[in-house]
Protein backbone atom coordinates (compact mmCIF):
# COMPACT_ATOMS: atom_id res chain seq x y z
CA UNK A 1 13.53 25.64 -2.90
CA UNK A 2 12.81 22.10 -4.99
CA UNK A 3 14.83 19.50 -3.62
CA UNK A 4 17.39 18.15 -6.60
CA UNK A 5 15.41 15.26 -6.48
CA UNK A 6 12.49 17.65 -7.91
CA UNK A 7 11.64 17.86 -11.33
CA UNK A 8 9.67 21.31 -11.74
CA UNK A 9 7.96 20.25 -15.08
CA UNK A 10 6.25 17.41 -13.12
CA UNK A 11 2.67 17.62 -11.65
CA UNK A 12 2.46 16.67 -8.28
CA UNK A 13 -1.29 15.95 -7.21
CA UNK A 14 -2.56 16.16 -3.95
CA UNK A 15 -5.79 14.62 -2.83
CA UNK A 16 -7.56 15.36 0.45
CA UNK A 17 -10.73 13.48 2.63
CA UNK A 18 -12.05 12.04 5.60
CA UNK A 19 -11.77 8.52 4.27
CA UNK A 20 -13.99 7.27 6.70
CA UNK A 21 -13.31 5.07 5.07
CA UNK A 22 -11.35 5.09 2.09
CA UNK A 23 -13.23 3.35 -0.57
CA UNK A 24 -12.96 2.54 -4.46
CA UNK A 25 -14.88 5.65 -5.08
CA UNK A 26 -11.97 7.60 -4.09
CA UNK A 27 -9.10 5.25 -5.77
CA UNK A 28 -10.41 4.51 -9.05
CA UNK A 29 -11.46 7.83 -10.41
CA UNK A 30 -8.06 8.93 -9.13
CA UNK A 31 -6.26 6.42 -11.07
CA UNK A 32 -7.96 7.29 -13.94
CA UNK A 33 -7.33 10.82 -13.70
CA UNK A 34 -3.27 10.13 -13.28
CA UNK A 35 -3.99 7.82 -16.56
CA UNK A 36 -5.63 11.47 -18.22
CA UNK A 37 -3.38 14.04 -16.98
CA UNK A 38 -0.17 12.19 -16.75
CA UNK A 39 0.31 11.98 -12.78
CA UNK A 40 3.13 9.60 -11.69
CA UNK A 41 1.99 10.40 -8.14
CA UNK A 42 -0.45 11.65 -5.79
CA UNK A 43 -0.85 12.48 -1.95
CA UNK A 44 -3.24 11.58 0.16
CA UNK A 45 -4.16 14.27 2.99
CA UNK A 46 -6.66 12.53 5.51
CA UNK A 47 -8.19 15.01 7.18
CA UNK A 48 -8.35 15.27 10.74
CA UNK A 49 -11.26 17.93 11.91
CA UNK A 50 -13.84 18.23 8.35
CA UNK A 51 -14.69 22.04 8.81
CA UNK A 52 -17.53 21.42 6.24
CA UNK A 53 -18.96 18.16 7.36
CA UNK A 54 -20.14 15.91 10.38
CA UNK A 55 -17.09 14.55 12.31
CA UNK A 56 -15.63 10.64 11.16
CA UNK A 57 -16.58 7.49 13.07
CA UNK A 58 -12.89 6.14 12.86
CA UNK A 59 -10.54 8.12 14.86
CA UNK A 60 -7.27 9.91 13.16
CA UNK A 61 -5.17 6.60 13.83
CA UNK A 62 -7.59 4.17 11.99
CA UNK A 63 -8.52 6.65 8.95
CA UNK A 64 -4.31 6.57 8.17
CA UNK A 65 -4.25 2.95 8.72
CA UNK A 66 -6.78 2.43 6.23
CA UNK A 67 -5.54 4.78 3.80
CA UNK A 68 -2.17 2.87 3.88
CA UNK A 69 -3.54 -0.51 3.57
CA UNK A 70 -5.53 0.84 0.49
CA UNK A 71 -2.39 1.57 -1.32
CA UNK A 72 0.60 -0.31 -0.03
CA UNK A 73 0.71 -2.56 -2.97
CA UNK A 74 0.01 0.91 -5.31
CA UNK A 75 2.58 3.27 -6.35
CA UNK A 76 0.84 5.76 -7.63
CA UNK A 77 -0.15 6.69 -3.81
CA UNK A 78 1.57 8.45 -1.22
CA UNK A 79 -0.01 9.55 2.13
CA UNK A 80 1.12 12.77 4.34
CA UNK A 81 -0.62 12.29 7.87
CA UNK A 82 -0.05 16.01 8.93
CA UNK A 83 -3.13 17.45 8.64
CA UNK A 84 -4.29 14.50 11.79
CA UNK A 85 -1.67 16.37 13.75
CA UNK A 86 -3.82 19.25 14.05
CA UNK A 87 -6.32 20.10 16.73
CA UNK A 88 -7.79 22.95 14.78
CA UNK A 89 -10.16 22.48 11.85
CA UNK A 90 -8.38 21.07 8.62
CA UNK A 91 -8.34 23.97 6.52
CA UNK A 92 -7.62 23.35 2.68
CA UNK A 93 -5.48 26.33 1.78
CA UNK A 94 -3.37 26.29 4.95
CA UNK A 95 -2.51 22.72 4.43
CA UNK A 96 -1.54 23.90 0.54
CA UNK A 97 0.03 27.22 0.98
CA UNK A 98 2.26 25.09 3.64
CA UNK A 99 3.31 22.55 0.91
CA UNK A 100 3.85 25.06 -1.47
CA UNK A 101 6.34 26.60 0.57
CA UNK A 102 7.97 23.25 1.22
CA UNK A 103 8.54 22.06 -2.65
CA UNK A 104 9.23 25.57 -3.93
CA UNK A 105 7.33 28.23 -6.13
CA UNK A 106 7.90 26.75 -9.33
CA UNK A 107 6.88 22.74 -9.10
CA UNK A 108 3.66 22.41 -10.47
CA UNK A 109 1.34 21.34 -8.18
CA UNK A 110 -2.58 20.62 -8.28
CA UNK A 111 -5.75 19.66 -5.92
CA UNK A 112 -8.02 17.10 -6.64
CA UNK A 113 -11.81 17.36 -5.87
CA UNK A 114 -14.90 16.13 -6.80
CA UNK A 115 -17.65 18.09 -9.05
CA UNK A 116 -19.90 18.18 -5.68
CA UNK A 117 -16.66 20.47 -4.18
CA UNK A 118 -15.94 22.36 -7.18
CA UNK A 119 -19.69 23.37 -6.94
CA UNK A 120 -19.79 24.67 -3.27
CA UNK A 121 -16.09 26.03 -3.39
CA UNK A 122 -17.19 29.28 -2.61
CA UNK A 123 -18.09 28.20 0.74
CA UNK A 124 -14.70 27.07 2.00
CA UNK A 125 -12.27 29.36 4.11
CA UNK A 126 -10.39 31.31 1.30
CA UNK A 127 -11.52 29.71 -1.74
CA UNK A 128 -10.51 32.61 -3.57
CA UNK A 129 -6.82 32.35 -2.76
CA UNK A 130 -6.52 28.72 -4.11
CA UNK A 131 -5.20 29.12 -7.65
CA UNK A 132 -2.47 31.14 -6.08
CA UNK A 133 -1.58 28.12 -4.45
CA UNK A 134 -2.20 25.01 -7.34
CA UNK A 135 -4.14 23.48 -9.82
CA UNK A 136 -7.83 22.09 -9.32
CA UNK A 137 -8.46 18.88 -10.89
CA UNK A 138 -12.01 18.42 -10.76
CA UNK A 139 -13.17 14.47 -10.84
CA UNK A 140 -16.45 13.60 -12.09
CA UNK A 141 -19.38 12.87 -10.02
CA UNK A 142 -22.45 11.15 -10.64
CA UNK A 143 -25.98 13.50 -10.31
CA UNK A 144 -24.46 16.73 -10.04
CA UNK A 145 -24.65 19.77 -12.51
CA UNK A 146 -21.99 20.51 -14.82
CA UNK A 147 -22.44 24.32 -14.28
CA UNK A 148 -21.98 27.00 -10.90
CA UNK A 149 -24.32 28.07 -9.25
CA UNK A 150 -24.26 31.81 -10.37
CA UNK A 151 -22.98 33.61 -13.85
CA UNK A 152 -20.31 34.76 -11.80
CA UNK A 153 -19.01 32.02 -10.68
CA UNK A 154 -19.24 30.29 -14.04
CA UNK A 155 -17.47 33.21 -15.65
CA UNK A 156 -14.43 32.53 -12.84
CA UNK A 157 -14.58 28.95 -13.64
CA UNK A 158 -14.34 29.39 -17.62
CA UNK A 159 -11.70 31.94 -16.86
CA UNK A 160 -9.13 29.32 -15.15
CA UNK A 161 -10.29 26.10 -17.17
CA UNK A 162 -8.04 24.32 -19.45
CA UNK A 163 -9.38 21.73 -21.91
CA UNK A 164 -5.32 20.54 -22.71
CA UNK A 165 -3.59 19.07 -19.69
CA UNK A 166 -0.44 19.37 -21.16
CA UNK A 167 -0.86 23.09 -20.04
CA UNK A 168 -1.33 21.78 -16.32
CA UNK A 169 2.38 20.94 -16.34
CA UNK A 170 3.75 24.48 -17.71
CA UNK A 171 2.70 26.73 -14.60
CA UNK A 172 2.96 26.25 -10.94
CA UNK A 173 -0.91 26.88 -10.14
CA UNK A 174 -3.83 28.37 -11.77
CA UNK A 175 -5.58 26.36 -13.81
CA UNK A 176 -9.00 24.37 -13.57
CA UNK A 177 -9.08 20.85 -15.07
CA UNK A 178 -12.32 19.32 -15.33
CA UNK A 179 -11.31 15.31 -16.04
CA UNK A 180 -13.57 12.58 -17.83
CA UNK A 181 -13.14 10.19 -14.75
CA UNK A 182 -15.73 7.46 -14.47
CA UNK A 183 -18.36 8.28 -11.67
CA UNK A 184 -18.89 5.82 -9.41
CA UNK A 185 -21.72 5.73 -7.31
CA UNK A 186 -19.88 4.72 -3.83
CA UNK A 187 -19.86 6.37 -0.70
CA UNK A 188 -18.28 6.28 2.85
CA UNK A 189 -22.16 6.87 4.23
CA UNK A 190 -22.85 3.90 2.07
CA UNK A 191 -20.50 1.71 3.64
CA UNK A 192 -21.08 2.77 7.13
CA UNK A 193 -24.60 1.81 6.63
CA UNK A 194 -24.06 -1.31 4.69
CA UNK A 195 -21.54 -2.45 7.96
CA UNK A 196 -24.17 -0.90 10.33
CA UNK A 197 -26.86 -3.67 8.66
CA UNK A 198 -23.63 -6.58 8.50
CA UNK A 199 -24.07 -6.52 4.85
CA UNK A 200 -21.03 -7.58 2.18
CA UNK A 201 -19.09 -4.52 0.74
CA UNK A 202 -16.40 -6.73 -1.04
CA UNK A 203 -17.16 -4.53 -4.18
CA UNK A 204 -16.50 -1.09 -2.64
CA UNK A 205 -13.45 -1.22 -0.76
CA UNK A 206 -10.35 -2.95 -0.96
CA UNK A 207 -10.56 -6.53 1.13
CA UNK A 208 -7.22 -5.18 3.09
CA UNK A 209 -9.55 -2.22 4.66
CA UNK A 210 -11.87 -4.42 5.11
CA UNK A 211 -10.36 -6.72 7.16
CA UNK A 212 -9.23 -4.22 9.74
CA UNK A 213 -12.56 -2.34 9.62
CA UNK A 214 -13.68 -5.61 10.86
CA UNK A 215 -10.92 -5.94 13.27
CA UNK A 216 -11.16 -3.05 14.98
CA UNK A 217 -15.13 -3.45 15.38
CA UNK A 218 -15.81 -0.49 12.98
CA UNK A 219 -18.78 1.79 11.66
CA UNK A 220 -21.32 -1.44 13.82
């Protein structure tokens, strides 16, 4: 059951990566979507195995520091570490059917992801069973195509979308939001590289996660 604490006509967001590290690309578009859709807050869930992509540089203990010097001085952010618990791969809808259970059946809650997930969604374990967990919130991305790969896809996708995101708020799960965020061009591999060659990155990562990148002798 929702806490009494919890207001079950409030969207609770929930946004999950390697952040490897966690950069502007990830924050800003975020913030901009709360500013859209009306989010007071939103989780971050660093993962801790990527089932989909090559393993992280950082280790589990330095991708959560990051993440909370990134927003300790924002309070739109929240961070829940469990998913770096796990020694099994980091599966999406595990991690969401859990929470779902925790804060109750009828609190709205949604996903965040980027256009380049929304487009290869039908790859991940279970995809199907998401909406009968949450929301997707879809952020923009730079270079990718605004339609699925197949008419049947498509057709699921038009079926869930809302255009209104006042609607996001009046069921628990279901609905696909595709956001106007701005798409910035930023990526971990970008950074990594950049560090790799000792060149500045002052304008793609807060200079808090930068400092303890260099600290700790990361991504050299």
């Amino acid at each position: 059951m929702p806490t009494k604490t919890q207001d079950t006509t409030v969207l609770h967001a929930l946004f999950g990566g390697t952040f490897d590290p966690i950069h502007y690309g990830h924050l800003r578009p975020v913030e901009a979507l709360a500013a859209e859709v009306g989010l007071s807050r939103v989780t971050l869930l660093p993962n801790h195995v990527p089932p989909h992509r090559p393993q992280p540089e950082a280790n589990a203990q330095q991708r959560l520091k990051m993440v909370e010097l990134a927003i300790a001085d924002n309070p739109l952010f929240a961070v829940d570490d469990r998913e770096l618990h796990r020694t099994t791969p980091s599966y999406t809808i595990e991690t969401l059917e859990a929470i779902r259970k925790e804060r109750g059946a009828q609190l709205p809650l949604a996903f965040i992801i980027g256009q380049d997930s929304l487009l290869s969604l039908h790859k991940w374990h279970r995809w199907q069973s998401l909406l009968d967990t949450c929301h997707l919130l879809v952020l923009a991305r730079p270079g990718y195509n605004d339609r699925m790969d197949t008419q049947e896809l498509q057709q699921w996708l038009e079926q869930h979308q809302v255009t209104d995101a006042t609607q996001l708020s009046l069921k628990p799960q279901g609905y696909i939001y595709l956001a106007d965020t701005p798409q910035l061009e930023i990526s971990a591999t970008e950074i990594r590289q950049r560090r790799h060659q000792g060149l500045n990155c002052d304008d793609l990562l807060p200079r808090s996660v930068q400092r303890y990148i260099e600290l700790q002798g990361l991504y050299r």
